[in-house]
N, C-alpha and C. Protein backbone atom coordinates (compact mmCIF):
# COMPACT_ATOMS: atom_id res chain seq x y z
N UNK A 1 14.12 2.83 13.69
CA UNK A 1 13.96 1.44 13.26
C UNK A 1 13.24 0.67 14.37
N UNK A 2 12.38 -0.18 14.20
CA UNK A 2 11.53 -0.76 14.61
C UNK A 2 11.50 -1.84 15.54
N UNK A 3 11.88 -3.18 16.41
CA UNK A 3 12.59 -4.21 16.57
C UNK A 3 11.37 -5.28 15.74
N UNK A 4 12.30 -6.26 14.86
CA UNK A 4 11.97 -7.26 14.10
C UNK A 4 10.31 -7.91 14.36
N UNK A 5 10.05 -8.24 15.81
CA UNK A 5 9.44 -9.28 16.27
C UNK A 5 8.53 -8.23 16.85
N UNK A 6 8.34 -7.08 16.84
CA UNK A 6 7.50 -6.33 17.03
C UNK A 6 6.43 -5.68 15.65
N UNK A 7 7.34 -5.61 14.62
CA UNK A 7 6.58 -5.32 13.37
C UNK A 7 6.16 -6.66 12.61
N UNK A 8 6.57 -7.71 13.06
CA UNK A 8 6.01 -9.13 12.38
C UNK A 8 4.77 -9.04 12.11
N UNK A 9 3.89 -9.15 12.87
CA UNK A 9 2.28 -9.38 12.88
C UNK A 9 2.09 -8.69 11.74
N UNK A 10 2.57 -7.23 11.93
CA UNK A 10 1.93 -5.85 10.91
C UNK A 10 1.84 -6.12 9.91
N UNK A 11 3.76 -6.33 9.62
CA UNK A 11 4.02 -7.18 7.62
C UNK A 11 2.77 -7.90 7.53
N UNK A 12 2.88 -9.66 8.73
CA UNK A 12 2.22 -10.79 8.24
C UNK A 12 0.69 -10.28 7.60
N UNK A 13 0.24 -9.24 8.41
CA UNK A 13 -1.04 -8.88 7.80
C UNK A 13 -1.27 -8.97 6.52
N UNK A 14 -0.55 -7.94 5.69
CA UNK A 14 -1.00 -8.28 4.69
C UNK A 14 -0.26 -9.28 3.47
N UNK A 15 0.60 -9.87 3.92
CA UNK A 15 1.52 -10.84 3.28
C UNK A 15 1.00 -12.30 3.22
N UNK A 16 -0.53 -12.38 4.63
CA UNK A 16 -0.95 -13.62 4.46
C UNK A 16 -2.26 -13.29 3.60
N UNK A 17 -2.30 -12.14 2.84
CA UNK A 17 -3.39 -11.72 1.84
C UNK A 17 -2.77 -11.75 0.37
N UNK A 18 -1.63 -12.25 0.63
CA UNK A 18 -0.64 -12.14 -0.98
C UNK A 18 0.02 -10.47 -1.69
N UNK A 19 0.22 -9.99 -0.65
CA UNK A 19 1.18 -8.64 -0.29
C UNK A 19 2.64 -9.40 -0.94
N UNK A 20 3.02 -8.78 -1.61
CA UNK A 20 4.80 -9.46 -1.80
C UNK A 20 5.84 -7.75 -0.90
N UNK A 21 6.25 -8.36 0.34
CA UNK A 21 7.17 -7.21 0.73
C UNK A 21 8.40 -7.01 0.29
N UNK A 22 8.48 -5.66 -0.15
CA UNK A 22 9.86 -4.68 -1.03
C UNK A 22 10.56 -4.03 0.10
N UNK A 23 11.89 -4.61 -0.04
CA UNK A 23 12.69 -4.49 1.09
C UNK A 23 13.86 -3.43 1.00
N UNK A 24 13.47 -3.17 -0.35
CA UNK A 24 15.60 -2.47 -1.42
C UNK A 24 14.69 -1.70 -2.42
N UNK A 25 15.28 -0.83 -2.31
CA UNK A 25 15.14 0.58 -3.40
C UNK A 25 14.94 -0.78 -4.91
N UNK A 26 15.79 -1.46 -5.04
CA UNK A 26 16.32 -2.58 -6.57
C UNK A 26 14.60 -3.09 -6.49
N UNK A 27 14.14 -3.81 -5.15
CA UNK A 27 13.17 -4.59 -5.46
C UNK A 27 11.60 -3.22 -5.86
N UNK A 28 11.80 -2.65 -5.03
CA UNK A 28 10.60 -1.36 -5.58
C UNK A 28 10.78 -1.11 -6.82
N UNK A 29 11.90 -0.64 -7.36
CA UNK A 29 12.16 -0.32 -8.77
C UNK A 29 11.80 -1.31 -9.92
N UNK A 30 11.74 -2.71 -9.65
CA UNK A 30 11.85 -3.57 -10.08
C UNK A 30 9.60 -3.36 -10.36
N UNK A 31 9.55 -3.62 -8.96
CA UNK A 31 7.85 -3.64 -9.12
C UNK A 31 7.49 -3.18 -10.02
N UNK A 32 7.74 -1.38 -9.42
CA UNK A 32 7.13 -0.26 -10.66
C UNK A 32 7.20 -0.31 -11.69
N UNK A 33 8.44 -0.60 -11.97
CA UNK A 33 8.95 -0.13 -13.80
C UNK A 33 8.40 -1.88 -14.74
N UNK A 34 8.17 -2.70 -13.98
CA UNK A 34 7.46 -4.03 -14.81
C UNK A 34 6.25 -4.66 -14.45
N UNK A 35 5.55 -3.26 -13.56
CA UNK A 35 3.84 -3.59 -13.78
C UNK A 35 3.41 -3.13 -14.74
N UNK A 36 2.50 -4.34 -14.73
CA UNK A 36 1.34 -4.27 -15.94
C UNK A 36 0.17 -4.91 -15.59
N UNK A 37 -1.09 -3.86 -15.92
CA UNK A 37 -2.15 -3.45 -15.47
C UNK A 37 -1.96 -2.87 -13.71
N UNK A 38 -2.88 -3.41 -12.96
CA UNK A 38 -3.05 -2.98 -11.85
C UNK A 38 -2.26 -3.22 -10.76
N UNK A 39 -1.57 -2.44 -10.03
CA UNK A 39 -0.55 -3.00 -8.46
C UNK A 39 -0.77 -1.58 -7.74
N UNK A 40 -1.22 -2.85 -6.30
CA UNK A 40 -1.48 -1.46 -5.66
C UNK A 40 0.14 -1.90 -4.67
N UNK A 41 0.52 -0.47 -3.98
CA UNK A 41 1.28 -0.33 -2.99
C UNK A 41 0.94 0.38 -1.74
N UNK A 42 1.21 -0.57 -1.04
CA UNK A 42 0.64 0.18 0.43
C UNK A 42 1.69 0.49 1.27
N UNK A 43 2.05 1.55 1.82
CA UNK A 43 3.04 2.27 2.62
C UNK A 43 2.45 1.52 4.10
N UNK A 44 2.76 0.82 4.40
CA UNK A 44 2.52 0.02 6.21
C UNK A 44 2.88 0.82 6.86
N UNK A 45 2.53 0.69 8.06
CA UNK A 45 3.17 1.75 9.45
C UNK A 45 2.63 0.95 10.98
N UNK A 46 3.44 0.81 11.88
CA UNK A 46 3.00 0.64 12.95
C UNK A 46 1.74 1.77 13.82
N UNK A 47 1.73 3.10 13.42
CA UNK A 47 0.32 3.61 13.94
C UNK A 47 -1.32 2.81 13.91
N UNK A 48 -1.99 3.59 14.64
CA UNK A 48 -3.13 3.24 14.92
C UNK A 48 -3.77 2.93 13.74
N UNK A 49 -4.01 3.73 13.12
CA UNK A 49 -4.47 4.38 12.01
C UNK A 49 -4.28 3.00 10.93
N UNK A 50 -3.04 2.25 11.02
CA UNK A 50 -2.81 1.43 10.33
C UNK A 50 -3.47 0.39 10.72
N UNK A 51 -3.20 -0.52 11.95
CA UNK A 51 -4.26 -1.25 12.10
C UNK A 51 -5.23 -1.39 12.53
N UNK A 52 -6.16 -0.35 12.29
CA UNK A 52 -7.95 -0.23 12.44
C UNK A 52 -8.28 0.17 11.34
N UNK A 53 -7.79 0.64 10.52
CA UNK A 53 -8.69 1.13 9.44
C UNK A 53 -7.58 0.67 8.17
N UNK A 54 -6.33 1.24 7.74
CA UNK A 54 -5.92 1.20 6.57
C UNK A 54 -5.25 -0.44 6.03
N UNK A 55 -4.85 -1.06 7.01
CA UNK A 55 -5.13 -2.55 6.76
C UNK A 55 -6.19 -3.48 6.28
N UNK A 56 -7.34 -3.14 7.44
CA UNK A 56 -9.03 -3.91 7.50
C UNK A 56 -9.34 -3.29 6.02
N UNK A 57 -9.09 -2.53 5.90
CA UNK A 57 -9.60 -1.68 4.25
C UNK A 57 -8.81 -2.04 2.94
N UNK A 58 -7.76 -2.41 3.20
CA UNK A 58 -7.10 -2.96 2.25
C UNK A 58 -7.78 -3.93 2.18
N UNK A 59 -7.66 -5.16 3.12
CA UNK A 59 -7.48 -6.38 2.68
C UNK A 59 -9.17 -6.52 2.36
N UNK A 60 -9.97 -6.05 2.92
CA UNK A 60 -12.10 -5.86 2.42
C UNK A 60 -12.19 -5.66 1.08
N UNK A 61 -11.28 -4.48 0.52
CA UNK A 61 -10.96 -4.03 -0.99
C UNK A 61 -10.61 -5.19 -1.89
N UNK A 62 -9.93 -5.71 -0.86
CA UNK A 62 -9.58 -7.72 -1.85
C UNK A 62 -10.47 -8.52 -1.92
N UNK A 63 -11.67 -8.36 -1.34
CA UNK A 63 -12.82 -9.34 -1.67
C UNK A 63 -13.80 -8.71 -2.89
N UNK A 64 -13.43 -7.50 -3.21
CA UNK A 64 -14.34 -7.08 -4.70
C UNK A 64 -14.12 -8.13 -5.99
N UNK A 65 -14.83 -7.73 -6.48
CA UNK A 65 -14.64 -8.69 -8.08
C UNK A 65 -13.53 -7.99 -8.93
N UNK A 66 -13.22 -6.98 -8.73
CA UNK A 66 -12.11 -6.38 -9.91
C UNK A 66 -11.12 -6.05 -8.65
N UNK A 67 -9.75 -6.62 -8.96
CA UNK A 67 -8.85 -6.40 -7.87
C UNK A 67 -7.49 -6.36 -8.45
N UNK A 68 -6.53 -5.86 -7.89
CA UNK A 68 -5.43 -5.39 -8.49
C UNK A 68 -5.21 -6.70 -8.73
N UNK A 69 -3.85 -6.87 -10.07
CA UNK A 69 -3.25 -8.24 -10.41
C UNK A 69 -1.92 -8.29 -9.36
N UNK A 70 -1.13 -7.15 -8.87
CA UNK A 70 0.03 -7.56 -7.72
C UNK A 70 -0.50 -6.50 -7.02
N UNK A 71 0.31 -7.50 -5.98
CA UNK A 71 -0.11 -6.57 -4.81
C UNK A 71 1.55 -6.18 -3.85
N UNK A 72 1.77 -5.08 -3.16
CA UNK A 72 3.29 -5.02 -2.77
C UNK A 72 3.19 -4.05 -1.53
N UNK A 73 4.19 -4.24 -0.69
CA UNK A 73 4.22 -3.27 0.30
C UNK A 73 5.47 -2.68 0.54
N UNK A 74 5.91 -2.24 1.46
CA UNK A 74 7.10 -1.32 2.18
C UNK A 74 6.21 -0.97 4.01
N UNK A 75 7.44 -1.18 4.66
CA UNK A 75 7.06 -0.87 5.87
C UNK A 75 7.97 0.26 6.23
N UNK A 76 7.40 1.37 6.74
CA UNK A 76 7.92 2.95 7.64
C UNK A 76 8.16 3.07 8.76
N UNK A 77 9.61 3.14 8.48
CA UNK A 77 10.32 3.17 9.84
C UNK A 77 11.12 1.37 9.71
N UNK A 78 10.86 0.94 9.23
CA UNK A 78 11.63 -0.30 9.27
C UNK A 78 12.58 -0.57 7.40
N UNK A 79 11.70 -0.54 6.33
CA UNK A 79 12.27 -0.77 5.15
C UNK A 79 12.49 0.13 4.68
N UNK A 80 13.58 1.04 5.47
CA UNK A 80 13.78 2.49 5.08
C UNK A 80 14.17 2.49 3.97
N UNK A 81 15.26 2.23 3.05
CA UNK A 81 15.44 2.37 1.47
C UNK A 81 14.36 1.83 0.66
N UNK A 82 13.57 1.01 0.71
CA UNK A 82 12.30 0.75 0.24
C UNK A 82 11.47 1.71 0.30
N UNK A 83 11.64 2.11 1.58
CA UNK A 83 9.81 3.20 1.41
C UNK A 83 10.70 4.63 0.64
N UNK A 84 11.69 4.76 0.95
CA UNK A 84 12.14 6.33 0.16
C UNK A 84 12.11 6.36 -0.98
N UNK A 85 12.01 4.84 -1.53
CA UNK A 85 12.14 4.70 -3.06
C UNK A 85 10.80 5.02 -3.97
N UNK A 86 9.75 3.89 -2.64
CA UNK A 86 8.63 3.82 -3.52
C UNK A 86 8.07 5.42 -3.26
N UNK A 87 8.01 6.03 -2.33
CA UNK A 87 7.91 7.58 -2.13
C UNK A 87 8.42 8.54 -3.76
N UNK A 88 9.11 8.24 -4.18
CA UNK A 88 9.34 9.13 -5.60
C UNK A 88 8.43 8.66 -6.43
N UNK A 89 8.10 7.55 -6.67
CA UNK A 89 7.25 7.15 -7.92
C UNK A 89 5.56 7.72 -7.33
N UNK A 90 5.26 8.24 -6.12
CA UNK A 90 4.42 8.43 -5.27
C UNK A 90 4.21 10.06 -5.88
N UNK A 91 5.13 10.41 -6.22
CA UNK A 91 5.35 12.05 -6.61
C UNK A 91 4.03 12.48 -7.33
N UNK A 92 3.31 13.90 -7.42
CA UNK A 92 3.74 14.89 -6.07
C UNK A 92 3.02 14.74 -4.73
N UNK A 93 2.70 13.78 -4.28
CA UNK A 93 2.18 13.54 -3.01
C UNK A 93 3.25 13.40 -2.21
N UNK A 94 3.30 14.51 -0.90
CA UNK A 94 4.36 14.22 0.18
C UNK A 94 4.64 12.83 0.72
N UNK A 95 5.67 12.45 1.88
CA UNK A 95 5.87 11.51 2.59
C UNK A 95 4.10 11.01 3.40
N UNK A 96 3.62 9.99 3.67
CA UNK A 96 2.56 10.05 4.36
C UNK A 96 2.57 8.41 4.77
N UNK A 97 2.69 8.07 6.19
CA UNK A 97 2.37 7.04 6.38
C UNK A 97 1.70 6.18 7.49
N UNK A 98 0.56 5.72 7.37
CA UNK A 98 0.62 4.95 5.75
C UNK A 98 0.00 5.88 4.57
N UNK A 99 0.00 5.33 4.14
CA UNK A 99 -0.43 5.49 2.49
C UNK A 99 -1.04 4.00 1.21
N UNK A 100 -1.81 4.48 0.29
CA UNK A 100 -1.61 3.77 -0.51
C UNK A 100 -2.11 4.22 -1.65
N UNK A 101 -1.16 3.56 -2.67
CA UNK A 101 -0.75 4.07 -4.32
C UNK A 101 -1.81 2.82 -5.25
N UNK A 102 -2.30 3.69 -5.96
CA UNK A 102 -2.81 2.32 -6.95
C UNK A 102 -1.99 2.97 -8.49
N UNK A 103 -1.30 1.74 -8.83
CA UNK A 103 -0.70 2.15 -9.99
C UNK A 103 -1.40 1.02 -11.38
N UNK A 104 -1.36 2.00 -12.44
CA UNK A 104 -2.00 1.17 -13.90
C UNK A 104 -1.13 1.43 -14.83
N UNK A 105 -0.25 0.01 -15.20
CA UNK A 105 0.97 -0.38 -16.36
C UNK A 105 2.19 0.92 -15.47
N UNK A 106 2.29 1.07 -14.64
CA UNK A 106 3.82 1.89 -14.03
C UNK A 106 3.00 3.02 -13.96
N UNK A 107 2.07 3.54 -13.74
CA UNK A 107 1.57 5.53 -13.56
C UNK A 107 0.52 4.98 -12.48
N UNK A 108 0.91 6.26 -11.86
CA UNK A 108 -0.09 6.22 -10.45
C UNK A 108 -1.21 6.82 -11.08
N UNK A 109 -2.47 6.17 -10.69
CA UNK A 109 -3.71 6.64 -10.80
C UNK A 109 -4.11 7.07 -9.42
N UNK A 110 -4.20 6.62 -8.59
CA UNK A 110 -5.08 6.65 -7.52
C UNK A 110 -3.93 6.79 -5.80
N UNK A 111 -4.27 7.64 -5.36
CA UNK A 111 -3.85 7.73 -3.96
C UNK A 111 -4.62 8.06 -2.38
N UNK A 112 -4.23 7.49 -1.74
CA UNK A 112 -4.92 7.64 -0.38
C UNK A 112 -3.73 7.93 0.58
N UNK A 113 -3.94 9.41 1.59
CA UNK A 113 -2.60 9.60 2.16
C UNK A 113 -3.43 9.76 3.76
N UNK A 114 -2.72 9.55 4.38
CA UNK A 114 -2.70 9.68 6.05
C UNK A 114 -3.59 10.22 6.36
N UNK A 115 -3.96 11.22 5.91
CA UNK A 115 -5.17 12.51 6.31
C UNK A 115 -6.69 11.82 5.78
N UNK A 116 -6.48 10.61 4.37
CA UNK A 116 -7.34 9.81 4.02
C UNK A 116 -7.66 8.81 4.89
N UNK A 117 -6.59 8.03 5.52
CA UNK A 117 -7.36 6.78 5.87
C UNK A 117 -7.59 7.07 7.39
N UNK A 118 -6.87 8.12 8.22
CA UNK A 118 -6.95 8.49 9.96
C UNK A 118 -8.31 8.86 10.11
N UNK A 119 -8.95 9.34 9.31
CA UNK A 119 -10.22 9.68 9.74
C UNK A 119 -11.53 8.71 9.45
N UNK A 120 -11.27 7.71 8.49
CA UNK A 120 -11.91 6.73 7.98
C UNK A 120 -11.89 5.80 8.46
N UNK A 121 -13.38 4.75 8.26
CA UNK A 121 -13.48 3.88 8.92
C UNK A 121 -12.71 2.74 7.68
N UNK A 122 -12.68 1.31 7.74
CA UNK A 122 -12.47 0.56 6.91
C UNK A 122 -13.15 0.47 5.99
N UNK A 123 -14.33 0.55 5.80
CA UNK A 123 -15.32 -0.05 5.14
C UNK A 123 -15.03 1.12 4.12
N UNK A 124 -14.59 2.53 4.05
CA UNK A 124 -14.71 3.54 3.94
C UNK A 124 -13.56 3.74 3.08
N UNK A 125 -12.38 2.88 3.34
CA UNK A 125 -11.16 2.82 2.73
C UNK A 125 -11.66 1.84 1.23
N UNK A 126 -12.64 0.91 2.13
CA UNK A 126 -12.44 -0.16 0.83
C UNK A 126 -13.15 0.33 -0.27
N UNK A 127 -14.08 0.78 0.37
CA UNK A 127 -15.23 1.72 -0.95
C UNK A 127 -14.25 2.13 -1.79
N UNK A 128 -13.63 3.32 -1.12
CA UNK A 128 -12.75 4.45 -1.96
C UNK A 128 -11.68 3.33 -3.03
N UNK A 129 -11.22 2.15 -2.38
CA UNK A 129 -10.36 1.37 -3.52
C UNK A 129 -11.38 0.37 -4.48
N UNK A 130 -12.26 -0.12 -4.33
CA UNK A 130 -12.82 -0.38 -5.17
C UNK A 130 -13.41 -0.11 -5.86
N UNK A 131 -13.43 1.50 -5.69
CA UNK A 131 -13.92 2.47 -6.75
C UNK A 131 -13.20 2.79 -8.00
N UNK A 132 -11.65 2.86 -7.56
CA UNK A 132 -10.47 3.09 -8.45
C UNK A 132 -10.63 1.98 -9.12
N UNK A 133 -10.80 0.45 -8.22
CA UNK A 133 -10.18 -0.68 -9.31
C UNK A 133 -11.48 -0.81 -10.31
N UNK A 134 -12.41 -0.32 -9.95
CA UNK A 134 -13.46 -0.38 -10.95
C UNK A 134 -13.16 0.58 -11.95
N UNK A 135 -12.71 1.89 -11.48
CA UNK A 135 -12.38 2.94 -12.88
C UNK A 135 -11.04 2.51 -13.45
N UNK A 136 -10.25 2.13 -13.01
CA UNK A 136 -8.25 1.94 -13.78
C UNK A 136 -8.90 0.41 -14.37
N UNK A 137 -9.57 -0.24 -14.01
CA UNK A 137 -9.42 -2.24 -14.52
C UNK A 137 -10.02 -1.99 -16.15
């Protein structure tokens, strides 16, 4: 577990982009099972990896013209019953974090796992999601 005032910034990242953070297995469950159309979920993480590339790429992916209608997160290593939760609906893709899920009406279409965004630049992340929201919208 993480200390509070050390993972702040990370959350605020994408929460001051209109991220809603899932804190309880109840509130993930809640997301999944009553989206409709597009929600992406992004698995956060304090690694590198997270803020140089799979953040900057998220939030670049939000300036396209077709963009998810919710947007939600979970943070690893800190919203531990949250991320184990949203991790099953993630199925069959292992644990990976970060990560991120693009889901259409509750079914995952689209995934990007650790091995995706560590080697990528941002710009590189956002391509790859605004490619999905152009094919799932």
């Amino acid at each position: 577990m993480y200390p509070p005032e050390l993972v702040k910034p990370m959350k605020d990242d994408l929460l001051n982009v209109g991220f809603n953070q899932l804190e309880t297995a109840t509130e993930v469950d809640i997301a999944l099972e009553e989206s409709k159309g597009l929600l992406l979920v992004v698995v956060n993480s304090v690694c590198g990896c997270a803020a140089g590339n799979m953040r900057p790429g998220v939030k670049l992916s939000l300036q396209h013209d077709k963009t998810p209608n919710k947007l939600a997160t979970v943070f690893a290593g800190v919203d531990g019953e949250a991320t184990q939760q949203a991790r099953k609906y993630f199925l069959p893709y292992p644990p990976s974090s970060p990560s991120i899920a693009l889901f259409k009406d509750g079914v995952l279409v689209h995934f990007l796992e650790r091995h995706h965004i560590e080697g990528g630049t941002a710009a590189m992340i956002a391509a790859n999601l605004t490619a999905a929201y152009d094919e799932f919208s």
